[in-house]
N, C-alpha and C. Protein backbone atom coordinates (compact mmCIF):
# COMPACT_ATOMS: atom_id res chain seq x y z
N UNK A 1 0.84 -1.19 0.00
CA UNK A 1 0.00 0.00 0.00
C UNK A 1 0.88 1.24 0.00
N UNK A 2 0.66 2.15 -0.76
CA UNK A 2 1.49 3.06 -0.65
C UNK A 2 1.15 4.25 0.28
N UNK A 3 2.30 5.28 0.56
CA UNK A 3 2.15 6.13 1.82
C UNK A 3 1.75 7.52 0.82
N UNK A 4 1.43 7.42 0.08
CA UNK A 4 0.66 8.62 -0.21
C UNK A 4 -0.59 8.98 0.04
N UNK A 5 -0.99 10.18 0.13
CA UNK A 5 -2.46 10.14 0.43
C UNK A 5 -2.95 11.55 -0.81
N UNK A 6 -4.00 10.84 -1.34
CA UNK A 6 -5.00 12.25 -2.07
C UNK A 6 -4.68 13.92 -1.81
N UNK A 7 -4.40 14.85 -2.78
CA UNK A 7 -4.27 16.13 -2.57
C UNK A 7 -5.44 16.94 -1.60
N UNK A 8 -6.55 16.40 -1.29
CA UNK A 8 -7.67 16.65 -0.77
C UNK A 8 -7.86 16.04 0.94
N UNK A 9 -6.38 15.78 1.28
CA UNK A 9 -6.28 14.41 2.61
C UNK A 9 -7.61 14.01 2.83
N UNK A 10 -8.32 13.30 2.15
CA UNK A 10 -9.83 12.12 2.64
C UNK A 10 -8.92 11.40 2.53
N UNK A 11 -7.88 10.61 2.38
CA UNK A 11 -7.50 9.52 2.57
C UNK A 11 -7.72 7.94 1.33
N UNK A 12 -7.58 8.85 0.60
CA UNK A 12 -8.32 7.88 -0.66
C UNK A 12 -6.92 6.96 -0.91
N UNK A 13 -5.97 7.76 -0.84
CA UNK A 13 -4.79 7.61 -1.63
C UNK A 13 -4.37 7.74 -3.50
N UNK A 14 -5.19 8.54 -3.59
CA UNK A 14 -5.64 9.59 -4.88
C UNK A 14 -5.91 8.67 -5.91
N UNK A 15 -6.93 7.35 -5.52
CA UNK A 15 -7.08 6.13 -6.39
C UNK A 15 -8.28 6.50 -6.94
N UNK A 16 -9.66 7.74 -6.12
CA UNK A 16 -10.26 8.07 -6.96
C UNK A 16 -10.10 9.01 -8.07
N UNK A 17 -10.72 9.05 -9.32
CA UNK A 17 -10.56 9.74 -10.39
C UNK A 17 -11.04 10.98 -10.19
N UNK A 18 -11.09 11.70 -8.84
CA UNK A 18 -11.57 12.97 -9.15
C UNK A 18 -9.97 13.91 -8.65
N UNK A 19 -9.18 12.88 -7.86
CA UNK A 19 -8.70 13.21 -6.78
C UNK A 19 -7.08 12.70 -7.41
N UNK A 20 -5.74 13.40 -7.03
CA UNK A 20 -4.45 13.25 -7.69
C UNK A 20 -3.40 13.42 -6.13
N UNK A 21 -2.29 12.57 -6.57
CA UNK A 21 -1.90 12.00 -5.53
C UNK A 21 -0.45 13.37 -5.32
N UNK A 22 -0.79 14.63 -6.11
CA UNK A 22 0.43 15.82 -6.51
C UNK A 22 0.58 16.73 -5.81
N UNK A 23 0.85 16.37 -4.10
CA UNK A 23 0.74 17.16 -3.20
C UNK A 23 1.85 18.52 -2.62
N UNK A 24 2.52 17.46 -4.04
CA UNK A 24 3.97 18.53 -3.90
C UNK A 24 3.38 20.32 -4.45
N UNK A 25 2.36 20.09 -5.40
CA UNK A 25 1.88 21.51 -5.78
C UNK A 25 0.55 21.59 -4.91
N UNK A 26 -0.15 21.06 -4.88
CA UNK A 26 -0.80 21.71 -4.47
C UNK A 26 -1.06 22.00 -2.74
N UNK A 27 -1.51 23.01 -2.15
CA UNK A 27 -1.56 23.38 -0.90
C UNK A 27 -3.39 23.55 -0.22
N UNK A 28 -3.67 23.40 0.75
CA UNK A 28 -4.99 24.12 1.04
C UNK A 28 -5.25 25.53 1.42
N UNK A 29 -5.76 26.10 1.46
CA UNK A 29 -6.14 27.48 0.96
C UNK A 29 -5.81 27.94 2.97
N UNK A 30 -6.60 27.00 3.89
CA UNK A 30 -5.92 27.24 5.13
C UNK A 30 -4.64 26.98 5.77
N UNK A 31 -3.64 26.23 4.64
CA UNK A 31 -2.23 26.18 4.54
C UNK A 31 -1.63 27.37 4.54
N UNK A 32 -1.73 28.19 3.70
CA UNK A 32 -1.22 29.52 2.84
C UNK A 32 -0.97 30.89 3.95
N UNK A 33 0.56 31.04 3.99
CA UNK A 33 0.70 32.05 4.74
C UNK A 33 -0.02 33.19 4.66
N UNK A 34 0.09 34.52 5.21
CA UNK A 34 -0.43 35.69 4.80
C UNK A 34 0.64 36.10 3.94
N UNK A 35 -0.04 37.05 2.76
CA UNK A 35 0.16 37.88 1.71
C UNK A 35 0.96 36.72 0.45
N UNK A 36 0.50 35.81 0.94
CA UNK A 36 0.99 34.63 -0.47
C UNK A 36 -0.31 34.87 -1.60
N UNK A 37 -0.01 34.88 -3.01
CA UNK A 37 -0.64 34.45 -3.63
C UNK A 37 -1.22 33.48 -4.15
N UNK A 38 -2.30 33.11 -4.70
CA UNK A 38 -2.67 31.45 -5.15
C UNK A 38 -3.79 31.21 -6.13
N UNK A 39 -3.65 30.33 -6.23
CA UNK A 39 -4.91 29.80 -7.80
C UNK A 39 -5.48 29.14 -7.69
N UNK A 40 -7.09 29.30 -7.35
CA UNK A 40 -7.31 28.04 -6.76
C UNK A 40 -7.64 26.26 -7.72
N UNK A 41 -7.12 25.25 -7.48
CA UNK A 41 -7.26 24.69 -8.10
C UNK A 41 -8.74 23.64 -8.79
N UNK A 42 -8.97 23.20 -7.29
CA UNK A 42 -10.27 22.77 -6.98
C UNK A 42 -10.80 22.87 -5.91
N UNK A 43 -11.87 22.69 -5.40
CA UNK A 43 -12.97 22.76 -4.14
C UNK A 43 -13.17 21.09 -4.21
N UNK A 44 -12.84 20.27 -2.83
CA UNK A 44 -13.01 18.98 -2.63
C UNK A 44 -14.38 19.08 -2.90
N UNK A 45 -14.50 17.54 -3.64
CA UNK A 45 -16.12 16.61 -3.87
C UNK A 45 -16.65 16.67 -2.53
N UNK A 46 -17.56 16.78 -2.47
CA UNK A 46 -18.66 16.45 -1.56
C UNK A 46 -18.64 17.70 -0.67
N UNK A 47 -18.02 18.48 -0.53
CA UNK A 47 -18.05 19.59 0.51
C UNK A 47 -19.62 20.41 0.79
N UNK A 48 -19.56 20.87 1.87
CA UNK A 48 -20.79 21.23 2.46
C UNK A 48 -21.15 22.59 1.77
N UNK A 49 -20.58 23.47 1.52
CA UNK A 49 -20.36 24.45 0.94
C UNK A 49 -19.64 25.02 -0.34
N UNK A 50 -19.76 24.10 -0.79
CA UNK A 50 -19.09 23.97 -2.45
C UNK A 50 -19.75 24.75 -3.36
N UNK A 51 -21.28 24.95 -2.92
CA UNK A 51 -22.03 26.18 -4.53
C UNK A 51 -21.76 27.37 -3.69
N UNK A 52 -21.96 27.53 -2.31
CA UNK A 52 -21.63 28.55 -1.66
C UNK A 52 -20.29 29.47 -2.14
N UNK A 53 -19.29 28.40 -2.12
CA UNK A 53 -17.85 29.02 -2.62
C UNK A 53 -18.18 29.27 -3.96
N UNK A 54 -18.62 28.41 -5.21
CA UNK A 54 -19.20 28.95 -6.78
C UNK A 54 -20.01 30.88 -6.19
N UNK A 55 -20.75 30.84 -5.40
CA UNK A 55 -21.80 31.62 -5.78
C UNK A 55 -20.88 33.03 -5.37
N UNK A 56 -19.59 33.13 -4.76
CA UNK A 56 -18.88 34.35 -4.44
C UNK A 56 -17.38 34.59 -4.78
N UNK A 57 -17.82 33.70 -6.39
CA UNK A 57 -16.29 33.48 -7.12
C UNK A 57 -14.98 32.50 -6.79
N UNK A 58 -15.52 31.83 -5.53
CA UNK A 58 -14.15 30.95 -5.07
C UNK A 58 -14.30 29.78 -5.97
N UNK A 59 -13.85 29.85 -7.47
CA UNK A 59 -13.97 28.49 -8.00
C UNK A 59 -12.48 28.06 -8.79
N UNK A 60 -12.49 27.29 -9.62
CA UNK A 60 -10.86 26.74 -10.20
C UNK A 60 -10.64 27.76 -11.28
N UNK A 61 -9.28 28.37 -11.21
CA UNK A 61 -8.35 29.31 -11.92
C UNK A 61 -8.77 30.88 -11.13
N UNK A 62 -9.64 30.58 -10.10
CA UNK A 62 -9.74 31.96 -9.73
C UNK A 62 -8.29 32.45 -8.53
N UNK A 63 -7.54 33.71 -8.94
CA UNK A 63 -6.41 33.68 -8.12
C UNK A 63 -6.94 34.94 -6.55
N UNK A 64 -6.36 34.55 -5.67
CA UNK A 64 -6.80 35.38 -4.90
C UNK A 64 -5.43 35.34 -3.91
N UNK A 65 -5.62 36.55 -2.79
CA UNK A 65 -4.07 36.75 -1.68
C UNK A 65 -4.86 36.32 -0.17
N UNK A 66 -3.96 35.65 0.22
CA UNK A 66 -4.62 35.73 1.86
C UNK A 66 -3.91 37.37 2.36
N UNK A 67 -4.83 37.93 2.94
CA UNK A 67 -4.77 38.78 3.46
C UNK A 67 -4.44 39.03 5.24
N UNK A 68 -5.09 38.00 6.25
CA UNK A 68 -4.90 38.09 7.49
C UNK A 68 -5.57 35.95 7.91
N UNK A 69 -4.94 35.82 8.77
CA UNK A 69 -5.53 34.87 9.80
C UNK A 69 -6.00 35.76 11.41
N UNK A 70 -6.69 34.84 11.54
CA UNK A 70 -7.40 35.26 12.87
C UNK A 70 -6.36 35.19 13.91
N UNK A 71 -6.51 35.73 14.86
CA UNK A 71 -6.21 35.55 15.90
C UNK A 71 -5.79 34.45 16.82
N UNK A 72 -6.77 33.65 16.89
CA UNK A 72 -7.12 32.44 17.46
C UNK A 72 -7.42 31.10 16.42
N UNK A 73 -6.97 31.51 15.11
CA UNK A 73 -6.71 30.94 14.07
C UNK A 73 -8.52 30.19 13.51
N UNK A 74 -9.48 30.98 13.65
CA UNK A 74 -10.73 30.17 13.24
C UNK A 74 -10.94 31.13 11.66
N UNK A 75 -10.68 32.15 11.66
CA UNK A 75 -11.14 32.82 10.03
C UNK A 75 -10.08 32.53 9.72
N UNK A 76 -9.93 33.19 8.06
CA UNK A 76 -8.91 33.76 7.17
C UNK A 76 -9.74 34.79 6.31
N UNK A 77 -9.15 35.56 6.10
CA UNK A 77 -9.37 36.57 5.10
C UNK A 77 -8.87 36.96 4.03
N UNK A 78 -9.49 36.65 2.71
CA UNK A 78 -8.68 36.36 1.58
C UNK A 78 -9.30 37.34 0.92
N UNK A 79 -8.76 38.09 -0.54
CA UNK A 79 -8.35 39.10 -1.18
C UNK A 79 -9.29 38.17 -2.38
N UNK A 80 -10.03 38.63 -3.01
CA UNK A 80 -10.29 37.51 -4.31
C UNK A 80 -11.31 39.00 -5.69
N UNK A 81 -10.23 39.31 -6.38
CA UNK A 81 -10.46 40.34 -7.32
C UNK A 81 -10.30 41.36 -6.41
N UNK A 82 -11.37 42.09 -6.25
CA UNK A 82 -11.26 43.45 -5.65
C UNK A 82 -12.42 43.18 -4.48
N UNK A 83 -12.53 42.14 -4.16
CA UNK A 83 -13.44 41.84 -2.64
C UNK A 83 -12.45 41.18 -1.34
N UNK A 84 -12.90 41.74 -0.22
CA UNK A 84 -11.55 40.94 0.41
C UNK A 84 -13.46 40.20 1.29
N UNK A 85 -12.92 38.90 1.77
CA UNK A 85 -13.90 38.14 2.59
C UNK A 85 -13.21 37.12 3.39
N UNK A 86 -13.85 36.83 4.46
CA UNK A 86 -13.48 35.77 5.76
C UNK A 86 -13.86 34.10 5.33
N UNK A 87 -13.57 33.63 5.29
CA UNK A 87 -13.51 32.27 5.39
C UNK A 87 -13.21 31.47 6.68
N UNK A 88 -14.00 30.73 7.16
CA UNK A 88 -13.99 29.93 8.06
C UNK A 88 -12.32 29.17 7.82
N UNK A 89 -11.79 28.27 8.61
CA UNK A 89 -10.68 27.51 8.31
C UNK A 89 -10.90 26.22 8.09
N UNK A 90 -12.08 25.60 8.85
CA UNK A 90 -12.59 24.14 8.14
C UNK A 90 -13.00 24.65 6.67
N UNK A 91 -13.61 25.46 6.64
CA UNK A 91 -13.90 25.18 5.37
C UNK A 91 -12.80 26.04 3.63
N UNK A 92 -11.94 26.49 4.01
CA UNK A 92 -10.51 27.21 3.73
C UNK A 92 -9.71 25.49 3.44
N UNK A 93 -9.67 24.61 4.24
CA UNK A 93 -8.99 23.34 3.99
C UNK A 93 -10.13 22.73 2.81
N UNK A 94 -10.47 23.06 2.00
CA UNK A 94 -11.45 22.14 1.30
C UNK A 94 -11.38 22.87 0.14
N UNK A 95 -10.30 23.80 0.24
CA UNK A 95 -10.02 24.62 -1.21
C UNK A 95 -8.44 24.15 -1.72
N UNK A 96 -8.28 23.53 -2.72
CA UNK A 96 -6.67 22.99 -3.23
C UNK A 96 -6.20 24.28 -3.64
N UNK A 97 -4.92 24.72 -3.76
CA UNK A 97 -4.59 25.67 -4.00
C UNK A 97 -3.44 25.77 -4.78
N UNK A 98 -2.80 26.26 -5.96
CA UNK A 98 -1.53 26.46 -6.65
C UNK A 98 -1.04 27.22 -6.21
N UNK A 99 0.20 27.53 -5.41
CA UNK A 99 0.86 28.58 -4.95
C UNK A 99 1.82 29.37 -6.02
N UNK A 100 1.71 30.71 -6.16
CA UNK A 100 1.87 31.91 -7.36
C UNK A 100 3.71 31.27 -7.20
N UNK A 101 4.58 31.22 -7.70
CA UNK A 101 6.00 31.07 -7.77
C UNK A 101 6.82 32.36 -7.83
């Protein structure tokens, strides 16, 4: 069995076809220091809030900056066009992310 696990950590071991085992690029969106840039790649299957993120532009090739983490580390606040907005951090891990080089 191999020790890789899915870019999305569910634990698949990136054997489903939605899901790639290329963790070397990609990051989660609650990974991402402040003032890094990023792209987002995909929004994990099944997420609770997945049209939510569609319905306020957080979708794949959209680039956006983290701007601040919380305090107590429960938001993030990310930069996305010319809107800046909070994101929870459970749900910030459910965004794959390309980090800008």
């Amino acid at each position: 069995m191999s020790d890789h696990k899915c870019s999305c950590q569910c634990g698949c071991s990136g054997k489903a076809p939605e899901h790639t085992v290329d963790t070397e690029k990609e990051i989660s969106l609650a990974e991402l220091p402040v003032g890094s840039t990023a792209t987002i790649v995909k929004v994990v299957p099944k997420t609770r809030g997945r049209k939510k993120f569609a319905d306020v532009g957080l979708v794949p090739g959209t680039e956006l900056v983290i701007e601040a983490h919380a305090p107590f580390g429960g938001l993030i606040r990310v930069k996305v066009m010319e809107t800046s907005m909070a994101l929870h951090k459970d749900d910030a891990a459910s965004i794959m992310m390309k980090k800008e080089d």
